[in-house]
C-alpha atoms as a PDB file:
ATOM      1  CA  UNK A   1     127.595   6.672 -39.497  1.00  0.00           C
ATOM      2  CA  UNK A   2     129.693   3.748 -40.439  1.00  0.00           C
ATOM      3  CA  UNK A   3     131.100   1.197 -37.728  1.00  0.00           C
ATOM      4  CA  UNK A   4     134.473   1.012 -38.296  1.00  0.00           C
ATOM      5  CA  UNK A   5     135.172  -2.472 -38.510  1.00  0.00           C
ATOM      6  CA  UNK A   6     132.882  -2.330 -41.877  1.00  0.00           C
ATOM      7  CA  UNK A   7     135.134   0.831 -43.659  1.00  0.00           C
ATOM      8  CA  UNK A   8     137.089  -0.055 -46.110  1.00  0.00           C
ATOM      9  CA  UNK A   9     140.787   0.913 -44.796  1.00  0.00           C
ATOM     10  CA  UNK A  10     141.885   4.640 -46.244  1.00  0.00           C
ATOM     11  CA  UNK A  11     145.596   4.785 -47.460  1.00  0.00           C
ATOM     12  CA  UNK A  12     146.889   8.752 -48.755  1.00  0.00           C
ATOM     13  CA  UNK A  13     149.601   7.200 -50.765  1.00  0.00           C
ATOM     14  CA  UNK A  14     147.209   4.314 -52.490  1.00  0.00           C
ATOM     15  CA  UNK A  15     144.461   6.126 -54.708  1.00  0.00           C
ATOM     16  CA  UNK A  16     143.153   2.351 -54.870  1.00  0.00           C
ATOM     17  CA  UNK A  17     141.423   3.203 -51.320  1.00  0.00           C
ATOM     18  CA  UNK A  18     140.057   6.638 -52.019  1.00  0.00           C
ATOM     19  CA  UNK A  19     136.190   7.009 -52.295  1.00  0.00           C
ATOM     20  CA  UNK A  20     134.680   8.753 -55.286  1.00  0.00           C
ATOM     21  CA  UNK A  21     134.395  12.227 -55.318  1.00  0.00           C
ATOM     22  CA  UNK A  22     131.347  13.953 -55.053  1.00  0.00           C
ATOM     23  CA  UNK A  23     132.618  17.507 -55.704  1.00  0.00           C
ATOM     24  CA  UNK A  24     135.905  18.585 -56.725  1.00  0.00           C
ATOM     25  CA  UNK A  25     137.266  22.094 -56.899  1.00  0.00           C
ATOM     26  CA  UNK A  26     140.427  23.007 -58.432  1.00  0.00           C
ATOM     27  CA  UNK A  27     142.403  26.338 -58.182  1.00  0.00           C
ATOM     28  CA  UNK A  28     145.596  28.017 -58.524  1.00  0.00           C
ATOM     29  CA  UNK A  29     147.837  29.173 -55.536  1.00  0.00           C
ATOM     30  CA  UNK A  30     150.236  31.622 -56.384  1.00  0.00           C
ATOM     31  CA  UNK A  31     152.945  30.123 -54.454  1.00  0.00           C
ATOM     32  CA  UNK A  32     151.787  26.134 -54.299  1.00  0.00           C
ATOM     33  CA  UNK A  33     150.741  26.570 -57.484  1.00  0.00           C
ATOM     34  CA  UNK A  34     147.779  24.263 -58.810  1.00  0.00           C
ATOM     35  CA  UNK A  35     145.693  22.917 -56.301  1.00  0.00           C
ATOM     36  CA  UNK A  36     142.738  19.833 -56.455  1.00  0.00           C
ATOM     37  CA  UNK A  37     140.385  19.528 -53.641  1.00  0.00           C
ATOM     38  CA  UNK A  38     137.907  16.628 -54.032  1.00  0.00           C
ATOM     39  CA  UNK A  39     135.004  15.660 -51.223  1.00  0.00           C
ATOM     40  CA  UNK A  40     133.028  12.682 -50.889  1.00  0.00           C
ATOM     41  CA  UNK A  41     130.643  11.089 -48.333  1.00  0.00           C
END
């Protein structure tokens, strides 16, 4: 577990902050259409 003073600050709107994925899955919703889901450590 990381201490929280030492993570790097996550921002949604700023890909710039977002960790690599490790796995990404991508399907398509009938109604929301296509859909990207990417996890990482």
């Amino acid at each position: 577990m990381y201490e929280k003073s030492k993570m790097e600050k996550f921002k949604v709107n700023d890909q710039t902050t977002w960790w690599s994925a490790d796995e990404t899955v991508e399907i398509e919703d009938p109604k929301l259409g296509k859909l990207k889901v990417s996890t990482g450590i």
